[in-house]
Protein backbone atom coordinates (compact mmCIF):
# COMPACT_ATOMS: atom_id res chain seq x y z
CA UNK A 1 0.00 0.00 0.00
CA UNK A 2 1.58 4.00 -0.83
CA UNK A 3 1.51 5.96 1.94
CA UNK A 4 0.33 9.54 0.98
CA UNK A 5 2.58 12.00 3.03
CA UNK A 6 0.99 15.25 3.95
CA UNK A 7 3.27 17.64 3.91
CA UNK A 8 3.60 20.94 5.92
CA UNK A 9 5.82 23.66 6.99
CA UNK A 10 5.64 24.11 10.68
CA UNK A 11 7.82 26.73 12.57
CA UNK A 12 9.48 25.13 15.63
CA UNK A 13 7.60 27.28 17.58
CA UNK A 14 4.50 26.16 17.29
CA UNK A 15 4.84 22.43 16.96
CA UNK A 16 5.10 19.72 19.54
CA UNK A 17 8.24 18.64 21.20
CA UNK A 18 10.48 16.61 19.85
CA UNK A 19 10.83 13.65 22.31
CA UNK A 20 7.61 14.21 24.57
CA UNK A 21 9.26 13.34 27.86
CA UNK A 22 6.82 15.26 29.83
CA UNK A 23 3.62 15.33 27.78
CA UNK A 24 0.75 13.16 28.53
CA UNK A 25 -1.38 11.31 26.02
CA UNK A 26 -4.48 9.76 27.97
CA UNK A 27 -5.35 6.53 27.03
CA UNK A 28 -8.80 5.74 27.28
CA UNK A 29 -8.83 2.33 29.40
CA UNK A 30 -10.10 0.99 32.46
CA UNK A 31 -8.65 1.99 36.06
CA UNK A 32 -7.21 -1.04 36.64
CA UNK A 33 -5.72 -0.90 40.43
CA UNK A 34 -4.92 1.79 42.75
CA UNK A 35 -1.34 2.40 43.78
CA UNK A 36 -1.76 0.49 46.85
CA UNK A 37 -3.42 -2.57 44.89
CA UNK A 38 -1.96 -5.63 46.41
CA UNK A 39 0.78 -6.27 43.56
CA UNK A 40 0.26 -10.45 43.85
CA UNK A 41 -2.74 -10.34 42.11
CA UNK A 42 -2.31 -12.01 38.67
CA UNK A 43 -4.84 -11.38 36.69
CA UNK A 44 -4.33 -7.47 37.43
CA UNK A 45 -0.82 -8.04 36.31
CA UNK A 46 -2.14 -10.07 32.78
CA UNK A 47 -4.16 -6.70 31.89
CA UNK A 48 -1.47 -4.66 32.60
CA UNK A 49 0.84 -7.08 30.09
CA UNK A 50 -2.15 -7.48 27.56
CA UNK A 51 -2.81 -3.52 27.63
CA UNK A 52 1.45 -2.94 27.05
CA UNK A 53 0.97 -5.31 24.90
CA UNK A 54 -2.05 -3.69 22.53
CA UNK A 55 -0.29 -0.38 22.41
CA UNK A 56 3.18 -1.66 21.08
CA UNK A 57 1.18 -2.97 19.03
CA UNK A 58 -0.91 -0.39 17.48
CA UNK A 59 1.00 2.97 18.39
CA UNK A 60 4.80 1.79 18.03
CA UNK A 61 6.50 3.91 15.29
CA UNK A 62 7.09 1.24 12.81
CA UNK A 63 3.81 -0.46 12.05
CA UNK A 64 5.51 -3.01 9.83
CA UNK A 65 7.50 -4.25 12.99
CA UNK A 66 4.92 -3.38 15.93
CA UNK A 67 3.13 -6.48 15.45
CA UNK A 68 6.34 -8.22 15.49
CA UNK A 69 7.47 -6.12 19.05
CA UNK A 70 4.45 -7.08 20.31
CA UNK A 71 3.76 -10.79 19.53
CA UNK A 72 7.71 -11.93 21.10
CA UNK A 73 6.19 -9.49 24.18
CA UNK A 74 3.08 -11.56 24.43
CA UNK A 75 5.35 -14.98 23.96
CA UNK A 76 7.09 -13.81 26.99
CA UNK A 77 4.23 -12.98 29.56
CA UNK A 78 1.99 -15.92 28.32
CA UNK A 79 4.76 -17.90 29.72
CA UNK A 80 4.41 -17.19 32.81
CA UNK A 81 8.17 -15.03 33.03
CA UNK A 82 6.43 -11.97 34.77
CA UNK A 83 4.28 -13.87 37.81
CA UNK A 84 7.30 -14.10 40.09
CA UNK A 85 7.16 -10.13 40.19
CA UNK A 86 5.74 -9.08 43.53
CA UNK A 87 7.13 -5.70 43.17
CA UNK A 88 5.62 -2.64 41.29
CA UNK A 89 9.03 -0.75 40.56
CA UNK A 90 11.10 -4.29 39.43
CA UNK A 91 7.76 -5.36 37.47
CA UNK A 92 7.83 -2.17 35.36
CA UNK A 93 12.22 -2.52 35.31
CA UNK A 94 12.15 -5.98 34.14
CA UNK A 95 9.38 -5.03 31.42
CA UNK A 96 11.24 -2.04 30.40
CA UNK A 97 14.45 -3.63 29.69
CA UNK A 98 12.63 -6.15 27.99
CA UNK A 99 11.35 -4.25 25.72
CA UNK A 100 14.52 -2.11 24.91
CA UNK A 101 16.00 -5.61 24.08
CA UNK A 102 13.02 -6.42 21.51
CA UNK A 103 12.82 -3.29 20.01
CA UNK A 104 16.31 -2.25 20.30
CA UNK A 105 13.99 1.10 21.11
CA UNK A 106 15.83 3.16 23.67
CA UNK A 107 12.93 5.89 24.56
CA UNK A 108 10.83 3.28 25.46
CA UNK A 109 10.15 3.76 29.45
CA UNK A 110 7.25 1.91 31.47
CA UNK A 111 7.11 2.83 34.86
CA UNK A 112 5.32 3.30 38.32
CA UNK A 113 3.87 6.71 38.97
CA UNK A 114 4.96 8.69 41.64
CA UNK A 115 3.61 11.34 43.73
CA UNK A 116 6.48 14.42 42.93
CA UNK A 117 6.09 14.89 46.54
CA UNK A 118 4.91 18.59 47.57
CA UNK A 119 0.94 17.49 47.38
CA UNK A 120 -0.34 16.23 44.47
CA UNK A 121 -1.90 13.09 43.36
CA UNK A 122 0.44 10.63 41.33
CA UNK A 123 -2.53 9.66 38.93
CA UNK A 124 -4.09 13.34 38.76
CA UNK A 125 -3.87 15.30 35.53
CA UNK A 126 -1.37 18.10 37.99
CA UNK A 127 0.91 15.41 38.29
CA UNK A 128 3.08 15.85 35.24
CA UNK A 129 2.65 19.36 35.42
CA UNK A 130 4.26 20.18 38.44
CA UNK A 131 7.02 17.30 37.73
CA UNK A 132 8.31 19.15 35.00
CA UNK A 133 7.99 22.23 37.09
CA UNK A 134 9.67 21.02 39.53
CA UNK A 135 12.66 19.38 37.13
CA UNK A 136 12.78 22.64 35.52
CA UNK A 137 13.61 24.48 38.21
CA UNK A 138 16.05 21.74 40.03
CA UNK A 139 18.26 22.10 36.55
CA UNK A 140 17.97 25.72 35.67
CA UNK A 141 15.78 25.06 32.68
CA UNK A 142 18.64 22.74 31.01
CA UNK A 143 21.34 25.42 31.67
CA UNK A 144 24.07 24.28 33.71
CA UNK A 145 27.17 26.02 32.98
CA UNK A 146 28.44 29.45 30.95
CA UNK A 147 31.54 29.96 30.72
CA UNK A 148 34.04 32.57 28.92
CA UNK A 149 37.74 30.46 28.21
CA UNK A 150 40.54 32.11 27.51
CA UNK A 151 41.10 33.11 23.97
CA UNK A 152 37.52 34.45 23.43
CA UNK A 153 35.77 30.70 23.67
CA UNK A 154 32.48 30.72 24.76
CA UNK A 155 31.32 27.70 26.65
CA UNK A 156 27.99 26.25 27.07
CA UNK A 157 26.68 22.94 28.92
CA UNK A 158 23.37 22.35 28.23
CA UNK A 159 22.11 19.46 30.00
CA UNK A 160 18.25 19.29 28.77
CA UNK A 161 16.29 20.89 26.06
CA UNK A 162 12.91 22.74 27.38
CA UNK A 163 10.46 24.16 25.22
CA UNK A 164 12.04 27.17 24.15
CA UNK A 165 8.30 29.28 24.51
CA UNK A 166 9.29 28.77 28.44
CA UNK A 167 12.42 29.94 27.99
CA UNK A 168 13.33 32.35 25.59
CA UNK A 169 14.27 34.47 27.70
CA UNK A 170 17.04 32.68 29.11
CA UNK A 171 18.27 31.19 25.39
CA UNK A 172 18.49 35.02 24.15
CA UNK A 173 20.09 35.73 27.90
CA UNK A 174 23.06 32.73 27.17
CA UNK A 175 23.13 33.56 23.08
CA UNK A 176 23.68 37.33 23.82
CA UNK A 177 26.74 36.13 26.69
CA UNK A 178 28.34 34.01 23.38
CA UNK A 179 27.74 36.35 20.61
CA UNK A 180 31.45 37.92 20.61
CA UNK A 181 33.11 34.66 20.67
CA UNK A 182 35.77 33.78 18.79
CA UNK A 183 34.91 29.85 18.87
CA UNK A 184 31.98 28.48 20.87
CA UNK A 185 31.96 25.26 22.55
CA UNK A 186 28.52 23.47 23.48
CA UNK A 187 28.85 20.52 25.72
CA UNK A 188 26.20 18.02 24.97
CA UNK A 189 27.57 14.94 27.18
CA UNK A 190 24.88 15.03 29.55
CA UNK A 191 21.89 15.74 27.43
CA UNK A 192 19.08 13.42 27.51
CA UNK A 193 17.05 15.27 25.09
CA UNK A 194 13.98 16.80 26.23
CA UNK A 195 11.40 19.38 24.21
CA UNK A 196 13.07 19.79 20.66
CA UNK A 197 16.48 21.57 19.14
CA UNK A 198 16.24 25.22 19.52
CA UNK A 199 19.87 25.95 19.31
CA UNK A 200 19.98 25.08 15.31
CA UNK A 201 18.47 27.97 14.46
CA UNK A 202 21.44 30.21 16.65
CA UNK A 203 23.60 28.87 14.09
CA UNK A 204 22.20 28.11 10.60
CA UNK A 205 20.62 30.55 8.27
CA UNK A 206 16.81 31.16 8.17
CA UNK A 207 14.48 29.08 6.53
CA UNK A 208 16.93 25.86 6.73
CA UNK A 209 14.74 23.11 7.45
CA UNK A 210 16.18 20.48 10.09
CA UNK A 211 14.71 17.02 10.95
CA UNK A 212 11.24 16.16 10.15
CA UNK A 213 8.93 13.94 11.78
CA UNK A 214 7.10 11.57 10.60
CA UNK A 215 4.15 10.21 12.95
CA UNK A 216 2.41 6.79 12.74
CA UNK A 217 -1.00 7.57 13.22
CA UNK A 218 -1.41 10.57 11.96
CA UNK A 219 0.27 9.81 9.07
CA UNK A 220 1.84 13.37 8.50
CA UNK A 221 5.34 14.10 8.05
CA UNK A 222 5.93 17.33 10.23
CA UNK A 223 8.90 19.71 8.71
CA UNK A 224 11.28 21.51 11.75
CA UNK A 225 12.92 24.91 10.23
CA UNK A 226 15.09 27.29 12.27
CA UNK A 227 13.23 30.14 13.39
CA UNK A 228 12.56 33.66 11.81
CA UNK A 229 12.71 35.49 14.70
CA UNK A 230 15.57 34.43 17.31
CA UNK A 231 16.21 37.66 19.30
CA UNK A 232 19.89 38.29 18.48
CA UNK A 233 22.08 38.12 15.71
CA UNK A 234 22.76 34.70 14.06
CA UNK A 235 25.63 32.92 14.87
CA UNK A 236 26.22 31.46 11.01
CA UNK A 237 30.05 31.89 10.88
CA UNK A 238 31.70 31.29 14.54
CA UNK A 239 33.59 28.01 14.73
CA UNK A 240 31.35 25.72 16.32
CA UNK A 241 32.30 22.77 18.37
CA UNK A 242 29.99 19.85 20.07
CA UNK A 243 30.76 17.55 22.83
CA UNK A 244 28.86 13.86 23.12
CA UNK A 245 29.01 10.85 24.89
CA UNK A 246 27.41 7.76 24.99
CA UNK A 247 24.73 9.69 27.15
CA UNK A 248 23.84 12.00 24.72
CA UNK A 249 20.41 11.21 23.72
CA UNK A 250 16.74 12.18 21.58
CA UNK A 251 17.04 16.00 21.06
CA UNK A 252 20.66 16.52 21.70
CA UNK A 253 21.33 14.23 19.00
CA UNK A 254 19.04 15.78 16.60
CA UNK A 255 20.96 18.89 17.19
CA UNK A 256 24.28 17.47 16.67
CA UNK A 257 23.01 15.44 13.70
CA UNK A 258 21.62 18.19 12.29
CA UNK A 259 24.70 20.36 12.80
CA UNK A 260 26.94 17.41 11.58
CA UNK A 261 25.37 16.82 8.34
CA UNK A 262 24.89 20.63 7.35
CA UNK A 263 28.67 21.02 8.18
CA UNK A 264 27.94 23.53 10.58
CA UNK A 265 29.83 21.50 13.50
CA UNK A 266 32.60 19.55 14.31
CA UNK A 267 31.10 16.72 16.87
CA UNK A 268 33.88 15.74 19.20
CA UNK A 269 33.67 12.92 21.72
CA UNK A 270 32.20 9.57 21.91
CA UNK A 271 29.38 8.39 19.49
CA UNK A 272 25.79 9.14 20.97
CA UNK A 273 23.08 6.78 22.30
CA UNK A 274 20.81 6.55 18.97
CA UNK A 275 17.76 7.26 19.84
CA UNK A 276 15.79 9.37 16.60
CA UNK A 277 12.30 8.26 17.77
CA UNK A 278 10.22 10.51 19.77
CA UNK A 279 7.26 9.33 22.04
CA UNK A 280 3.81 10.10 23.82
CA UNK A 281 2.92 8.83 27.38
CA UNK A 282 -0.06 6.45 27.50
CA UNK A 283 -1.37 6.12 31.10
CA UNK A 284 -2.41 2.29 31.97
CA UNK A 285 -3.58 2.75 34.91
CA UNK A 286 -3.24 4.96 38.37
CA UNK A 287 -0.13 2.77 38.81
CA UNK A 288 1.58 2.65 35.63
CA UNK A 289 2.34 4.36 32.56
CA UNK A 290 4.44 3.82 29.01
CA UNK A 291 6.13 5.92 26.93
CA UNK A 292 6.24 4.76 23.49
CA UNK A 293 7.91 5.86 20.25
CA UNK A 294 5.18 7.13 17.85
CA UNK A 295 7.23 9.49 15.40
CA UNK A 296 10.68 9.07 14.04
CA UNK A 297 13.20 11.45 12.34
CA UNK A 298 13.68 12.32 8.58
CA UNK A 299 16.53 14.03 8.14
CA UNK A 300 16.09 16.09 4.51
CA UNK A 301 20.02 16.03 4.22
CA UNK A 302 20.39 12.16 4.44
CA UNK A 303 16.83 10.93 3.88
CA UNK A 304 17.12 9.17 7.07
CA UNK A 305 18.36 9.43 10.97
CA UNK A 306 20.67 8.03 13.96
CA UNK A 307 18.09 5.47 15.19
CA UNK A 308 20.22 2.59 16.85
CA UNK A 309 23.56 3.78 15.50
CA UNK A 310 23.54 7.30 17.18
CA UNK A 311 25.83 10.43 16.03
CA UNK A 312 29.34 9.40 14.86
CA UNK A 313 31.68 12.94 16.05
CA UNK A 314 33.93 13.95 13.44
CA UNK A 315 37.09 13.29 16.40
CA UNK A 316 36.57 10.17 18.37
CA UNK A 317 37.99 10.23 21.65
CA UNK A 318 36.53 9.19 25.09
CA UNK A 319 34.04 11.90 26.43
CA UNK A 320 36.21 12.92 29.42
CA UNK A 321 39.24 14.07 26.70
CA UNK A 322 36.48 16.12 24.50
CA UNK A 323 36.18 19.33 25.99
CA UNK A 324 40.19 19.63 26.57
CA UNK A 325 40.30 18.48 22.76
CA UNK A 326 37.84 21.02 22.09
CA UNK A 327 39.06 24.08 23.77
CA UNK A 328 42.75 23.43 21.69
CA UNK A 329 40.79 23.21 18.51
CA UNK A 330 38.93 25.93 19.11
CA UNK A 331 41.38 28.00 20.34
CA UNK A 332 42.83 27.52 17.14
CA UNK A 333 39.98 28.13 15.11
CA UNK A 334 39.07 31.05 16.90
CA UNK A 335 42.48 32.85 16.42
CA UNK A 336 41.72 32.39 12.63
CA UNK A 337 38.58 33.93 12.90
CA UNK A 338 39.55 36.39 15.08
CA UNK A 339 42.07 37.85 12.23
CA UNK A 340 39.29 37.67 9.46
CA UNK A 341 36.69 39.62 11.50
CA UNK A 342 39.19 41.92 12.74
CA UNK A 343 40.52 42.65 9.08
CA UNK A 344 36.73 43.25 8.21
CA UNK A 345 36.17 45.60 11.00
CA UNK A 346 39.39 47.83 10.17
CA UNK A 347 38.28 48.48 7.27
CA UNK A 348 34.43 49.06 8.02
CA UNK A 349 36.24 51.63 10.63
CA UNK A 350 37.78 53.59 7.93
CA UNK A 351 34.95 53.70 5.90
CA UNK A 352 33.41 55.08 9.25
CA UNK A 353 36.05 57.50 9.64
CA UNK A 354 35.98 58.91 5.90
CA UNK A 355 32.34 59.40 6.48
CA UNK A 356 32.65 61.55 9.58
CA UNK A 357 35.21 63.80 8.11
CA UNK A 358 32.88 64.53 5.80
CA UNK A 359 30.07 64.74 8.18
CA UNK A 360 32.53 67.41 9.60
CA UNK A 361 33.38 69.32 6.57
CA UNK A 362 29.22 69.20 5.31
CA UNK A 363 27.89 70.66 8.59
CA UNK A 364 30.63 73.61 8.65
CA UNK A 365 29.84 74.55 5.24
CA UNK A 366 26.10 74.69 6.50
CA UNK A 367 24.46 71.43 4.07
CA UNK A 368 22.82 70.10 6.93
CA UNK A 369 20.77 67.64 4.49
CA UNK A 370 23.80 66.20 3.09
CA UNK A 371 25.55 66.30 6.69
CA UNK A 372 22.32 64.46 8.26
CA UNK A 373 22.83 61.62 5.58
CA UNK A 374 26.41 61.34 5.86
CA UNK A 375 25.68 60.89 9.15
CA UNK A 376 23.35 58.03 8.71
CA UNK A 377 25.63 55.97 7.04
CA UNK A 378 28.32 56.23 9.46
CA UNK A 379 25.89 55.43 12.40
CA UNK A 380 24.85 52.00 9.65
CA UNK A 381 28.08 51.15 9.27
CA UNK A 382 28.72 51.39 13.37
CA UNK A 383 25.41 49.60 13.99
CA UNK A 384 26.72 46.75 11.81
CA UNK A 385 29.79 45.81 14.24
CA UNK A 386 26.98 46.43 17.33
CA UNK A 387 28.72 49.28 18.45
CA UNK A 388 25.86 51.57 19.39
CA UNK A 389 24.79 52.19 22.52
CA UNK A 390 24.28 55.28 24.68
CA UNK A 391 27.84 55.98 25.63
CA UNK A 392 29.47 55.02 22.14
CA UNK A 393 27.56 58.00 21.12
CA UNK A 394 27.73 60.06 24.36
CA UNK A 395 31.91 59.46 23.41
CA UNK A 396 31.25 60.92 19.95
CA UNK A 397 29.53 63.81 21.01
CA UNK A 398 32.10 65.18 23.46
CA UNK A 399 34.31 65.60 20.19
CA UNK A 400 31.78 68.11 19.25
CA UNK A 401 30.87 70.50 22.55
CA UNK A 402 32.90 73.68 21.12
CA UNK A 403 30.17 76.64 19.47
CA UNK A 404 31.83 76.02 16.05
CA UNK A 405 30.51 72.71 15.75
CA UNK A 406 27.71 72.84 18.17
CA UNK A 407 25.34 71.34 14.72
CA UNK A 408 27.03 68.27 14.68
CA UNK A 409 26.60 67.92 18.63
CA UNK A 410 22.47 68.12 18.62
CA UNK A 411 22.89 65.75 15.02
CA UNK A 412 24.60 62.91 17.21
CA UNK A 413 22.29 63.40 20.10
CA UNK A 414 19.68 63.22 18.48
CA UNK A 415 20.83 59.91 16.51
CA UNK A 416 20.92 59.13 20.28
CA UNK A 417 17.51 59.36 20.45
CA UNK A 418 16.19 57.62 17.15
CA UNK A 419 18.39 55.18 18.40
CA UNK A 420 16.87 54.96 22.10
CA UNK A 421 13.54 56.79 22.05
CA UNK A 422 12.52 54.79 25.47
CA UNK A 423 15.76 56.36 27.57
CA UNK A 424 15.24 59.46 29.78
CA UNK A 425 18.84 59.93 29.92
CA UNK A 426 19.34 60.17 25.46
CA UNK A 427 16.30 63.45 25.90
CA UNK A 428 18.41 64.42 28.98
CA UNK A 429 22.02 64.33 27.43
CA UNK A 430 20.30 66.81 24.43
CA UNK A 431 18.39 68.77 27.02
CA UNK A 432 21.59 69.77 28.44
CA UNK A 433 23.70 70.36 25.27
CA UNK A 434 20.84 72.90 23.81
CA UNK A 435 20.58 74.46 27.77
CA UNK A 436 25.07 74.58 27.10
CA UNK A 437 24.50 76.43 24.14
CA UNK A 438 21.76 78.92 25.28
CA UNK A 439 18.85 77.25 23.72
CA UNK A 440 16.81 77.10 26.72
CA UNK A 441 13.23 76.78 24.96
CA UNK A 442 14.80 73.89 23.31
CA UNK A 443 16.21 72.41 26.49
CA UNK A 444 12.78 72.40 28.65
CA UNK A 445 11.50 70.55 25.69
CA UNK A 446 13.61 68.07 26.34
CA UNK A 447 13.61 68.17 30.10
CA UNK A 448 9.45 67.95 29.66
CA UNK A 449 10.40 64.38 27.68
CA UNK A 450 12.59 63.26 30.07
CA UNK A 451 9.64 63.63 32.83
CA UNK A 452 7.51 62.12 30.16
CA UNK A 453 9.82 59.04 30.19
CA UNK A 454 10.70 58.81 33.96
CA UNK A 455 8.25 61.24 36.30
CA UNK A 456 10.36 61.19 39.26
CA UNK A 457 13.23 62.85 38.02
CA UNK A 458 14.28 65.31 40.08
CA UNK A 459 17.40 66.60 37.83
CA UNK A 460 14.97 67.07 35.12
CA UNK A 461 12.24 69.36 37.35
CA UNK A 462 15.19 71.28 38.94
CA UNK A 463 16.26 72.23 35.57
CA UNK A 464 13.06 73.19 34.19
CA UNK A 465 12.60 75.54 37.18
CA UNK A 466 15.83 76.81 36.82
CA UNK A 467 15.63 77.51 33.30
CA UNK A 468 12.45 79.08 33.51
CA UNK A 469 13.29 81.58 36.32
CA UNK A 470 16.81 82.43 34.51
């Protein structure tokens, strides 16, 4: 039978995660037991087994070998191998492990469920909430470590990917602290995956589509593409260096598949756990739930994924060697880069230079229009490089404070301005340049918007009085 694929572009944004760790898909079956059910009770246990068994069956990933999975499963309980099994947690072990050795599946999981222990019920629909509430605060969101190396490497150990609508804030936070890096260095050897790759789009161009997703029973092959709108500059050109292990797993791989096969990376370490499936959580009961692999990964690169074979780094060497492998790499790397961008930037600076002479030489000779749009481009060119802010151009205005050139002062200030219309202190520095110069009207106007931007100045009433009873 042909398979019609739907296709559609989805920004990673709005899609669900990748590997649904957290995420709760109720299946619609009988309350079997309680949590305190008493565990020796065999027939409870044979509709626990025949319920694992009916989902392998019809939600596993890979129809063709479900049935397979789940027949050798049912083989096993109808012999009797689970009975001995008087505890809940070793029950749901056992099963789990037997599983992983049928499917050769790592994300499948069955388990007991737990109270998270600050109040709510282990089978209530709160439960996974505040679990991943909980989680998310115990690891800082995924972030555990920053770090600035010497020689301009940035360092990042990420140890869990959230859903980056929770945490933008914090991924533009640790994206802003790497931007000036000469070589970056993201340490994936304790990731276990988690809510999708969000970093891919830091460091490829926008749209480049990533992994897809193909789900079972929807039949629909969901497209991942970097994002649009990331909140800082793109990282496209920085040397970029990732760490794995044989821990790295689900998301983290996708991310260092994805950077491997676009080139974008080199992978350093050991080769990853292989684990390109992600899964849904199907409660069995108020005792036990299973997480099962429903979608896999299409990579549009390769035309396939890392299931079972993981990510292969570009420079094997044991885990605990990668980052010190890394940082001499990069190190190296980054000095290279270093002398390109700084080449680039030398000469951007003249052209910034040649343009304020002449913003100079327009304003004396009283061509304000031309003056105003020399101006403009040197502020583009500066604005390029991310050199504006407020005391960049407070610097370039003290060139200016004589009489004679007192035109070019109010042009820059007021740059100031365009540049930060939301800060008291840009109306505040031109207040005081046009009160300098004698313009008083002038400077209350711009005393009246620093009030308008921040009340409770006191500077700014002060000087209004003042002015006004000069």
């Amino acid at each position: 039978m042909q398979r019609k694929y739907r296709l559609k572009m989805y920004n990673l944004s709005n899609i669900l995660v990748i590997a649904l760790l957290y995420s709760v898909c109720i299946y619609n079956s009988p309350v079997f037991a309680q949590q305190n059910n008493n565990f020796n009770d065999e027939i409870y246990k044979d509709r626990v087994l025949q319920k694992i068994d009916s989902l392998l069956k019809t939600k596993y990933v890979l129809s063709e070998k479900a049935i397979e999975y789940a027949e050798e499963f049912k083989k096993q309980y109808e012999s009797g191998y689970y009975k001995s099994y008087a505890n809940s947690k070793e029950f749901a072990k056992q099963i789990t492990a037997d599983l992983t050795y049928i499917t050769k599946d790592k994300h499948i999981n069955f388990r007991v469920i737990e109270p998270s222990g600050v109040g709510e019920k282990a089978a209530s629909s709160l439960h996974h909430p505040i679990r991943y509430h909980i989680l998310g605060i115990n690891e800082n969101k995924g972030f555990s470590k920053l770090e600035w190396i010497e020689g301009n490497i940035g360092y990042l150990d990420i140890r869990r990917f959230y859903k980056i609508s929770d945490i933008k804030d914090l991924v533009i936070a640790a994206m802003k602290f790497l931007s000036n890096a000469n070589a970056i260095i993201i340490d994936l050897r304790e990731n276990g995956g988690g809510s999708g790759d969000y970093l891919s789009s830091y460091f490829l161009k926008y749209p480049t589509q990533l992994n897809s997703w193909y789900s079972r029973e929807d039949d629909f092959l969901t497209e991942f593409w970097t994002f649009k709108e990331i909140g800082v500059e793109r990282l496209t050109d920085v040397p970029l260096f990732l760490l794995t292990s044989q821990r790295t797993f689900s998301a983290a791989e996708s991310f260092a598949y994805d950077m491997k096969v676009r080139k974008r990376a080199i992978i350093i370490g050991d080769s990853t756990k292989g684990g390109a499936h992600s899964v849904d959580l199907y409660k069995i009961d108020n005792q036990f739930e299973i997480y099962i692999p429903t979608a896999r990964a299409i990579n549009p690169v390769t035309g396939t994924n890392w299931e079972g074979t993981g990510v292969i780094p570009d420079i094997i060497v044991p885990s605990e060697f990668a980052l010190d492998t890394a940082i001499v790499l990069a190190k190296k790397a980054g000095a290279e880069f270093a002398k390109a961008k700084e080449a680039k930037f030398k000469l951007d600076v003249e052209q910034m230079q040649i343009r304020m002479d002449r913003v100079e030489i327009l304003f004396r000779e009283n061509k304000k229009d031309e003056a105003t749009a020399a101006l403009d481009s040197f502020f583009q060119i500066a604005d390029k490089h991310d050199l504006i802010n407020e005391f960049f151009i407070d610097v370039l205005a003290y060139n200016y404070l004589s009489q004679k050139d007192e035109d070019i002062l109010y042009a820059i200030l007021i740059k100031k301005i365009e540049f930060f219309p939301k800060s008291p202190t840009a109306y505040e520095t031109l207040a005081y340049a046009y009160y300098k110069n004698y313009k008083k009207e002038l400077a209350v106007t711009n005393f009246e918007n620093v009030l308008r931007l921040d009340p409770d100045n006191q500077n700014a009433m002060r000087m209004i009085d003042r002015i006004r009873n000069e």
